[in-house]
PDB file of N, CA and C in Angstrom:
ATOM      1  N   UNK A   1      -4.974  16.801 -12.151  1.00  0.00           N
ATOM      2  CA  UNK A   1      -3.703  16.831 -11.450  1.00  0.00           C
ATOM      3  C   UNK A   1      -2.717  17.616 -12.309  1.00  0.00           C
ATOM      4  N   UNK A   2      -2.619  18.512 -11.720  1.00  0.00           N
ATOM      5  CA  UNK A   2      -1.198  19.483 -12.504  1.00  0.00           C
ATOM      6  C   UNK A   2      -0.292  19.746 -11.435  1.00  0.00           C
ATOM      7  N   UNK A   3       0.981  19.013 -11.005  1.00  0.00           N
ATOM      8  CA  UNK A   3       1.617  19.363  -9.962  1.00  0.00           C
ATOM      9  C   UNK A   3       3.232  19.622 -10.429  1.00  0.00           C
ATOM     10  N   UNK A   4       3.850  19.932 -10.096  1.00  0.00           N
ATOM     11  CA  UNK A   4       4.868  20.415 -10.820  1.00  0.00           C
ATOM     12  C   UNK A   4       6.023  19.339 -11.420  1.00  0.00           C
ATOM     13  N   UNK A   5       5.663  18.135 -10.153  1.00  0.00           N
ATOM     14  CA  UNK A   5       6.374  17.080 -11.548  1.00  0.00           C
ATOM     15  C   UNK A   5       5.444  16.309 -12.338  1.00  0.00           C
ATOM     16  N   UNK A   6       4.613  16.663 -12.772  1.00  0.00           N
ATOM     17  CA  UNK A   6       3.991  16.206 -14.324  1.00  0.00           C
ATOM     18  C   UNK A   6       4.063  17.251 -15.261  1.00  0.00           C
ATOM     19  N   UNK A   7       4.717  18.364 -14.999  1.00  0.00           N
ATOM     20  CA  UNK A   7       5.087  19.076 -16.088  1.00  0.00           C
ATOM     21  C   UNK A   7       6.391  18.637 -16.614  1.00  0.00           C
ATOM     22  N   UNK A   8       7.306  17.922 -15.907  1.00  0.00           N
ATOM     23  CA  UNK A   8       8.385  17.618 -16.100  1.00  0.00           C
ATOM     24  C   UNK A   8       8.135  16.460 -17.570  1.00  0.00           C
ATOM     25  N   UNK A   9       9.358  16.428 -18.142  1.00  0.00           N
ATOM     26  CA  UNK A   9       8.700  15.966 -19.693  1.00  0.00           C
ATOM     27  C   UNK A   9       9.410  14.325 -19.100  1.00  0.00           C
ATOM     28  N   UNK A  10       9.828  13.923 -18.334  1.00  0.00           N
ATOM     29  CA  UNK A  10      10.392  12.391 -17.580  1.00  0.00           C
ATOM     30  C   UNK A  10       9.132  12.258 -16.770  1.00  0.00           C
ATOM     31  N   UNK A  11       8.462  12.547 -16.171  1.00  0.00           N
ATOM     32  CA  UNK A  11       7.033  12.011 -15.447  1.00  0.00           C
ATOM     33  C   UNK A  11       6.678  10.988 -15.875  1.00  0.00           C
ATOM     34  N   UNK A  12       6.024  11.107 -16.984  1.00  0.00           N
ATOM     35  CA  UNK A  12       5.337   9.958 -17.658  1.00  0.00           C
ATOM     36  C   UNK A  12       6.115   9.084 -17.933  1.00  0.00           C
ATOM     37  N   UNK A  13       7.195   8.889 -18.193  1.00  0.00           N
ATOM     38  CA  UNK A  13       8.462   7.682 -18.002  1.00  0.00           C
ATOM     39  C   UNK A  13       8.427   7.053 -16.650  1.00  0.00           C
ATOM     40  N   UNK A  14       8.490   8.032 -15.632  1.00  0.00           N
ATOM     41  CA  UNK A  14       8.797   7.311 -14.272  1.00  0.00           C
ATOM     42  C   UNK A  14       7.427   6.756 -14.321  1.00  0.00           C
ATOM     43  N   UNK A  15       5.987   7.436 -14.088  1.00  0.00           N
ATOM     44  CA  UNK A  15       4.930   6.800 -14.161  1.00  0.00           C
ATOM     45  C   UNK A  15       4.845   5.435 -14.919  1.00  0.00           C
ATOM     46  N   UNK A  16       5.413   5.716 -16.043  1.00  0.00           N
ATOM     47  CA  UNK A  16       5.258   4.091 -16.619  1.00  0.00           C
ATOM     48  C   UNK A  16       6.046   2.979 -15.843  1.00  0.00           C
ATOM     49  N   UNK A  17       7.155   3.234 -15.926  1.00  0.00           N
ATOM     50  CA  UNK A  17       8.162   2.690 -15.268  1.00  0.00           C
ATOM     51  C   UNK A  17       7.895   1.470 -13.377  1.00  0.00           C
ATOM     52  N   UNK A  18       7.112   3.079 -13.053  1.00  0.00           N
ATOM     53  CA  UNK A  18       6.661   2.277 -11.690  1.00  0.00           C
ATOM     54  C   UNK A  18       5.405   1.617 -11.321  1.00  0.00           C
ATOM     55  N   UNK A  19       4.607   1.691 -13.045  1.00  0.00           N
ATOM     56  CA  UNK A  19       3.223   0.936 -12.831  1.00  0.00           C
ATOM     57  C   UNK A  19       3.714  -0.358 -13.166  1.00  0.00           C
ATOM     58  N   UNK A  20       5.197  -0.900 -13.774  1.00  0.00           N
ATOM     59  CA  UNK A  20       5.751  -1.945 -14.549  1.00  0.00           C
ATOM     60  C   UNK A  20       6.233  -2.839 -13.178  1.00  0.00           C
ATOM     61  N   UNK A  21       6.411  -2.643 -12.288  1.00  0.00           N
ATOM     62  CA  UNK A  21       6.775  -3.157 -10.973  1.00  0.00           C
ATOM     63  C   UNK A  21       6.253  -4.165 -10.147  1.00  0.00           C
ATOM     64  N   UNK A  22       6.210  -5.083  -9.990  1.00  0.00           N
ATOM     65  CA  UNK A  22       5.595  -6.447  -9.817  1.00  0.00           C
ATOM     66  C   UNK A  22       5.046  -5.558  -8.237  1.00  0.00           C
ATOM     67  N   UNK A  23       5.413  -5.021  -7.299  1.00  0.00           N
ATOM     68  CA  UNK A  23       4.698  -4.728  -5.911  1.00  0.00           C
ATOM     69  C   UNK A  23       4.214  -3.498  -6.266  1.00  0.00           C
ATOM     70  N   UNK A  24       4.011  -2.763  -7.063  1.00  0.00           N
ATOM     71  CA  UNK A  24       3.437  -1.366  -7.388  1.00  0.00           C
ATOM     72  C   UNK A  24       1.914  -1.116  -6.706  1.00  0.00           C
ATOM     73  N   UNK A  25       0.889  -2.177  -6.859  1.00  0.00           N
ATOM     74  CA  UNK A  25      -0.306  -2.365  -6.701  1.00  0.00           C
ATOM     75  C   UNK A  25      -0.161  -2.601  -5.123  1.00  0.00           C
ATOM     76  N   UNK A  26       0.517  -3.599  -5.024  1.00  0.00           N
ATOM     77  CA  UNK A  26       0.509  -3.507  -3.343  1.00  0.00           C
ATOM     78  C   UNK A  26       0.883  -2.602  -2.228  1.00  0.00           C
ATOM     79  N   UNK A  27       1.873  -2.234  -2.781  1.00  0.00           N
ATOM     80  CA  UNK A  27       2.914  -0.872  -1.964  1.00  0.00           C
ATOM     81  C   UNK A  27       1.878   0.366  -2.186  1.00  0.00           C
ATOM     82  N   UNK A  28       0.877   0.328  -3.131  1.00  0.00           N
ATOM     83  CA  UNK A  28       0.205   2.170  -3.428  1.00  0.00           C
ATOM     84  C   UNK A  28      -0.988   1.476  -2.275  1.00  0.00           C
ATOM     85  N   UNK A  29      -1.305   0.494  -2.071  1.00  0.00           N
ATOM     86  CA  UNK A  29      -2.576  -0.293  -1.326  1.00  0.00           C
ATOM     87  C   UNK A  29      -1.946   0.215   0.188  1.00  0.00           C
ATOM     88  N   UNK A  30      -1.022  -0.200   0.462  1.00  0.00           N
ATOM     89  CA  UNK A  30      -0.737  -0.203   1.371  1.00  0.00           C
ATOM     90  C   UNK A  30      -0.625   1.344   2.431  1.00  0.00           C
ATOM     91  N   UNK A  31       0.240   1.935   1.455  1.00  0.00           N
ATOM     92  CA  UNK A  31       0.517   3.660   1.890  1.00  0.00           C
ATOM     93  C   UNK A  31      -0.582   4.058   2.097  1.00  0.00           C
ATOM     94  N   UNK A  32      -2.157   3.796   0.866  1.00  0.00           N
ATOM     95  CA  UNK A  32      -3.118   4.055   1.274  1.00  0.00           C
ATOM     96  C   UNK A  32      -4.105   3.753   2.238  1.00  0.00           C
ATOM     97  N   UNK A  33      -4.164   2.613   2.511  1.00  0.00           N
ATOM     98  CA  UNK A  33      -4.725   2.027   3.917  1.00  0.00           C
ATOM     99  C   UNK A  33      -4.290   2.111   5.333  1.00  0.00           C
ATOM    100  N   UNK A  34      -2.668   2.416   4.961  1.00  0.00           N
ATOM    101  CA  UNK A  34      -2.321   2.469   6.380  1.00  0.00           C
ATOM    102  C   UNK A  34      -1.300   3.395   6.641  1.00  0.00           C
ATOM    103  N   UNK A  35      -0.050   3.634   5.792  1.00  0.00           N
ATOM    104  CA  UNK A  35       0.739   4.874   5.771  1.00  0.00           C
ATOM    105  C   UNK A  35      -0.077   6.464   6.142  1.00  0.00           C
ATOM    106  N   UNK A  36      -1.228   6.655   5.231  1.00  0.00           N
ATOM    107  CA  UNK A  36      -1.787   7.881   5.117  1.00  0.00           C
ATOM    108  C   UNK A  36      -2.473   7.971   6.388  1.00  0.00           C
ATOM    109  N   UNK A  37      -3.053   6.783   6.729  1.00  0.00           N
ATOM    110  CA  UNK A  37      -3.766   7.113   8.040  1.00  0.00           C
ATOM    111  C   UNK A  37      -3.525   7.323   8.861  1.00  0.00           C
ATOM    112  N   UNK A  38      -1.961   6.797   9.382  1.00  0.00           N
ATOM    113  CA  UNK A  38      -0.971   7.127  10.236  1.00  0.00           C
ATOM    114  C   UNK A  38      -0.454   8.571   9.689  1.00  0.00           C
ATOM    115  N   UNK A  39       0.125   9.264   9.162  1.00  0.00           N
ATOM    116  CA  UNK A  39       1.192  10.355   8.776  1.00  0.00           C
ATOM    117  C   UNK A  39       0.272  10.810   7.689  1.00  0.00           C
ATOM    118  N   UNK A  40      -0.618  11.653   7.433  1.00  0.00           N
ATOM    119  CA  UNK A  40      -1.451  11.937   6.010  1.00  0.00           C
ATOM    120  C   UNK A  40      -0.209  13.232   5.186  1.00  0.00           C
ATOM    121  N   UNK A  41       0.535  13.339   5.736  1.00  0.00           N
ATOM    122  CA  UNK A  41       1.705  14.536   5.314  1.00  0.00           C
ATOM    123  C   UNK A  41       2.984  13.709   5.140  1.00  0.00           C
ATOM    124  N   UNK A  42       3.102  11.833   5.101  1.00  0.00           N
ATOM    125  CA  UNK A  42       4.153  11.886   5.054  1.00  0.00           C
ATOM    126  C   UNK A  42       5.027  12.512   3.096  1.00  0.00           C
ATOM    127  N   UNK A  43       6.136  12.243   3.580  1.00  0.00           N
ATOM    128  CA  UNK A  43       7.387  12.888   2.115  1.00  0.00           C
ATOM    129  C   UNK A  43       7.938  11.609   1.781  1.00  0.00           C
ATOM    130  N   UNK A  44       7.965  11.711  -0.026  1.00  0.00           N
ATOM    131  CA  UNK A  44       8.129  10.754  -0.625  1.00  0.00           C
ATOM    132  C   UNK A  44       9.493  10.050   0.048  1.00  0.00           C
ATOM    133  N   UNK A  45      10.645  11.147   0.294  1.00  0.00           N
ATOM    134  CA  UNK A  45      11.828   9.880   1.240  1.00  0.00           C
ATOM    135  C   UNK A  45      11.796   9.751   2.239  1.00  0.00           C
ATOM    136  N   UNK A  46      10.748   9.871   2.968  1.00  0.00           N
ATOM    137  CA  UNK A  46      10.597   9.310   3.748  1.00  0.00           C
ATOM    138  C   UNK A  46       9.527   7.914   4.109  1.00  0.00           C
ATOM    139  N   UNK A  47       9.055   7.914   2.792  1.00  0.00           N
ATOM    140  CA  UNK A  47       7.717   7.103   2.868  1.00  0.00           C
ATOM    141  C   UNK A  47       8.991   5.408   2.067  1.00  0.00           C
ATOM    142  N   UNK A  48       9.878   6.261   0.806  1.00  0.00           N
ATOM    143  CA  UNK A  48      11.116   4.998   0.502  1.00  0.00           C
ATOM    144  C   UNK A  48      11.489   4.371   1.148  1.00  0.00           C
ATOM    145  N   UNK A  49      12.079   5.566   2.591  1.00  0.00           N
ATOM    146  CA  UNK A  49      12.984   4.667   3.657  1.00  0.00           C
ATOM    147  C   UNK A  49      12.150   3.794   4.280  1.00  0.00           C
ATOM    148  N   UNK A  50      10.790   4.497   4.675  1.00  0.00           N
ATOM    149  CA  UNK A  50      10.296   3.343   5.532  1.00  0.00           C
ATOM    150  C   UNK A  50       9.782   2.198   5.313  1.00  0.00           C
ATOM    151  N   UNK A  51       9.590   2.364   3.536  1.00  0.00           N
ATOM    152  CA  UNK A  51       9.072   1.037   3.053  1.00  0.00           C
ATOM    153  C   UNK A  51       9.937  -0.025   1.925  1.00  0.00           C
ATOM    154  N   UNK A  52      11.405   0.773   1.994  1.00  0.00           N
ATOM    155  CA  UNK A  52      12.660   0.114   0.984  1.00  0.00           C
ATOM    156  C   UNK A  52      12.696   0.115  -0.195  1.00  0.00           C
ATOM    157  N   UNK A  53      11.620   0.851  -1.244  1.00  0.00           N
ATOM    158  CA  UNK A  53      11.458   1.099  -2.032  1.00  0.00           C
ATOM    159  C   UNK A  53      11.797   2.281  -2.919  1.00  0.00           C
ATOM    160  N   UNK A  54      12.137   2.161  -4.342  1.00  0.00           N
ATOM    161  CA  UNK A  54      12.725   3.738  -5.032  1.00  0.00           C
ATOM    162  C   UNK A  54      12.050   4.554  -4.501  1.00  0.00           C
ATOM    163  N   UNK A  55      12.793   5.875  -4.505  1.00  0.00           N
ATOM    164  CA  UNK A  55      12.022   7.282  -4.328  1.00  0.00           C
ATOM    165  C   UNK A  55      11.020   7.143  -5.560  1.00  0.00           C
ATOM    166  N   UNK A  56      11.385   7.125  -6.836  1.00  0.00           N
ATOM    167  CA  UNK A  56      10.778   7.149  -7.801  1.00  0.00           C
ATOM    168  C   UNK A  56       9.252   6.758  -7.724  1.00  0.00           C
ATOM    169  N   UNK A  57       9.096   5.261  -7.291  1.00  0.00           N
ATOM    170  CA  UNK A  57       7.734   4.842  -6.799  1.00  0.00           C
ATOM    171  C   UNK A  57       7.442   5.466  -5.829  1.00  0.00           C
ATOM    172  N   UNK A  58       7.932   6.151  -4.510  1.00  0.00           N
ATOM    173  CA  UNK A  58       7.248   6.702  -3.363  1.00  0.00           C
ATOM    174  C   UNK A  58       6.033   7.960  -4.249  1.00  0.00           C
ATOM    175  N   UNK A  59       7.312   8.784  -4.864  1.00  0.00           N
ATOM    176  CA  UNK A  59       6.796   9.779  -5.836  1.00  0.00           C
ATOM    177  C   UNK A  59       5.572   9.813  -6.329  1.00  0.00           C
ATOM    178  N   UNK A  60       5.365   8.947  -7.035  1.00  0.00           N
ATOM    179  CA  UNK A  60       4.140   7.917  -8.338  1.00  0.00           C
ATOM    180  C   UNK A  60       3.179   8.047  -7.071  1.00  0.00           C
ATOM    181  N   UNK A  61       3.171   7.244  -6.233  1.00  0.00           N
ATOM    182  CA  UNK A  61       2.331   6.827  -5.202  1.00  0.00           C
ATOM    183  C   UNK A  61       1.495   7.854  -4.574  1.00  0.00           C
ATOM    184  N   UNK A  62       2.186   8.946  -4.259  1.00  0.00           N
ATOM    185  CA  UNK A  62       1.885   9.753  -3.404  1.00  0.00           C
ATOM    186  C   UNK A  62       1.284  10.789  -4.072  1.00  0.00           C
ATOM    187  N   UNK A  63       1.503  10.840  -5.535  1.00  0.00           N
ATOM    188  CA  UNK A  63       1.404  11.751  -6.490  1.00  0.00           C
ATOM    189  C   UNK A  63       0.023  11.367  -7.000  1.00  0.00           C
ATOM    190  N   UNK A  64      -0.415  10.210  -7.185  1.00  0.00           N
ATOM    191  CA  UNK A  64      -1.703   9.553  -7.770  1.00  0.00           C
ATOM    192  C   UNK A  64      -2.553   9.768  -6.324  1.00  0.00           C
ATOM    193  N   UNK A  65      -2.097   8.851  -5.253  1.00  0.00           N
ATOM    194  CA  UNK A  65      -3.250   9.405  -3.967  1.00  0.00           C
ATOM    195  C   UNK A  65      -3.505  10.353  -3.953  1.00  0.00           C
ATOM    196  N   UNK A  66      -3.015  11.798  -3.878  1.00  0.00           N
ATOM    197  CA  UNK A  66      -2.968  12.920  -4.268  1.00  0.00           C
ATOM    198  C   UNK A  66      -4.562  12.874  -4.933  1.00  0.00           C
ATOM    199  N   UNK A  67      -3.993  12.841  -6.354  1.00  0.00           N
ATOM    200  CA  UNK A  67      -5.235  13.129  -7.300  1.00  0.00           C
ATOM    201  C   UNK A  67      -6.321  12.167  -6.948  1.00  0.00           C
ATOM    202  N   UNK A  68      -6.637  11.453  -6.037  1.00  0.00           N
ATOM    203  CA  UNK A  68      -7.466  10.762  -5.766  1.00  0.00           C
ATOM    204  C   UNK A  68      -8.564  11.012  -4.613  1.00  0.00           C
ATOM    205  N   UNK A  69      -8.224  12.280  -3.767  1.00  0.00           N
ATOM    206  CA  UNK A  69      -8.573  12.462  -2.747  1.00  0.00           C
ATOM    207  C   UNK A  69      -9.971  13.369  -3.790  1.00  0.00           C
ATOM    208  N   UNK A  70     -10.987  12.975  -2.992  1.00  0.00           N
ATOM    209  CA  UNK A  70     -12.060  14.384  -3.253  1.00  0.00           C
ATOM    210  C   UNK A  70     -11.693  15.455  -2.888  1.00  0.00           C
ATOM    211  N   UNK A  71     -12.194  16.649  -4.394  1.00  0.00           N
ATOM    212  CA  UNK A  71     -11.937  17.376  -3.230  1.00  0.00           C
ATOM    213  C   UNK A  71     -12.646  18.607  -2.300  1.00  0.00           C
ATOM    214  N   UNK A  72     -11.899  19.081  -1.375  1.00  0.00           N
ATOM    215  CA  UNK A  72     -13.328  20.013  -0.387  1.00  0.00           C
ATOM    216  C   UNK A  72     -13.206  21.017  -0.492  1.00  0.00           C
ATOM    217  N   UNK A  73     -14.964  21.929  -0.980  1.00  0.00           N
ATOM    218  CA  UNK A  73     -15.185  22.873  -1.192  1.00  0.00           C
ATOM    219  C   UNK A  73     -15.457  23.685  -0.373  1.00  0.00           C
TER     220      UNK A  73
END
């Protein structure tokens, strides 16, 4: 994963920051089971608003699913 905010030298702060979050595990569960399947393009403020949560974590979230997808050759 090299995307242009992990070059940012605060990434790894917010990353820490939003793995420290008592719903972190649930909210990335969730976007993934059911957000993505619905909207696979949704945007981090829009994924906040709909779920009341920092942009910051939408970010994290969307940024790790991201690197999680296989990918196709």
């Amino acid at each position: 994963m090299d995307s242009e905010l992990e070059k940012s030298p605060l990434w790894g702060v917010l990353v820490e920051a939003v793995h420290c979050l008592p719903t972190y595990k649930s909210h990335k569960s969730y976007v993934k089971e059911t957000i993505l399947q619905q909207k696979p393009g949704v945007a981090a403020e829009e994924l906040s608003d709909r779920l009341g949560i920092p942009l910051g974590e939408a970010m994290v979230i969307l940024e790790e699913l991201k690197a999680e997808k296989p990918k196709a050759d």
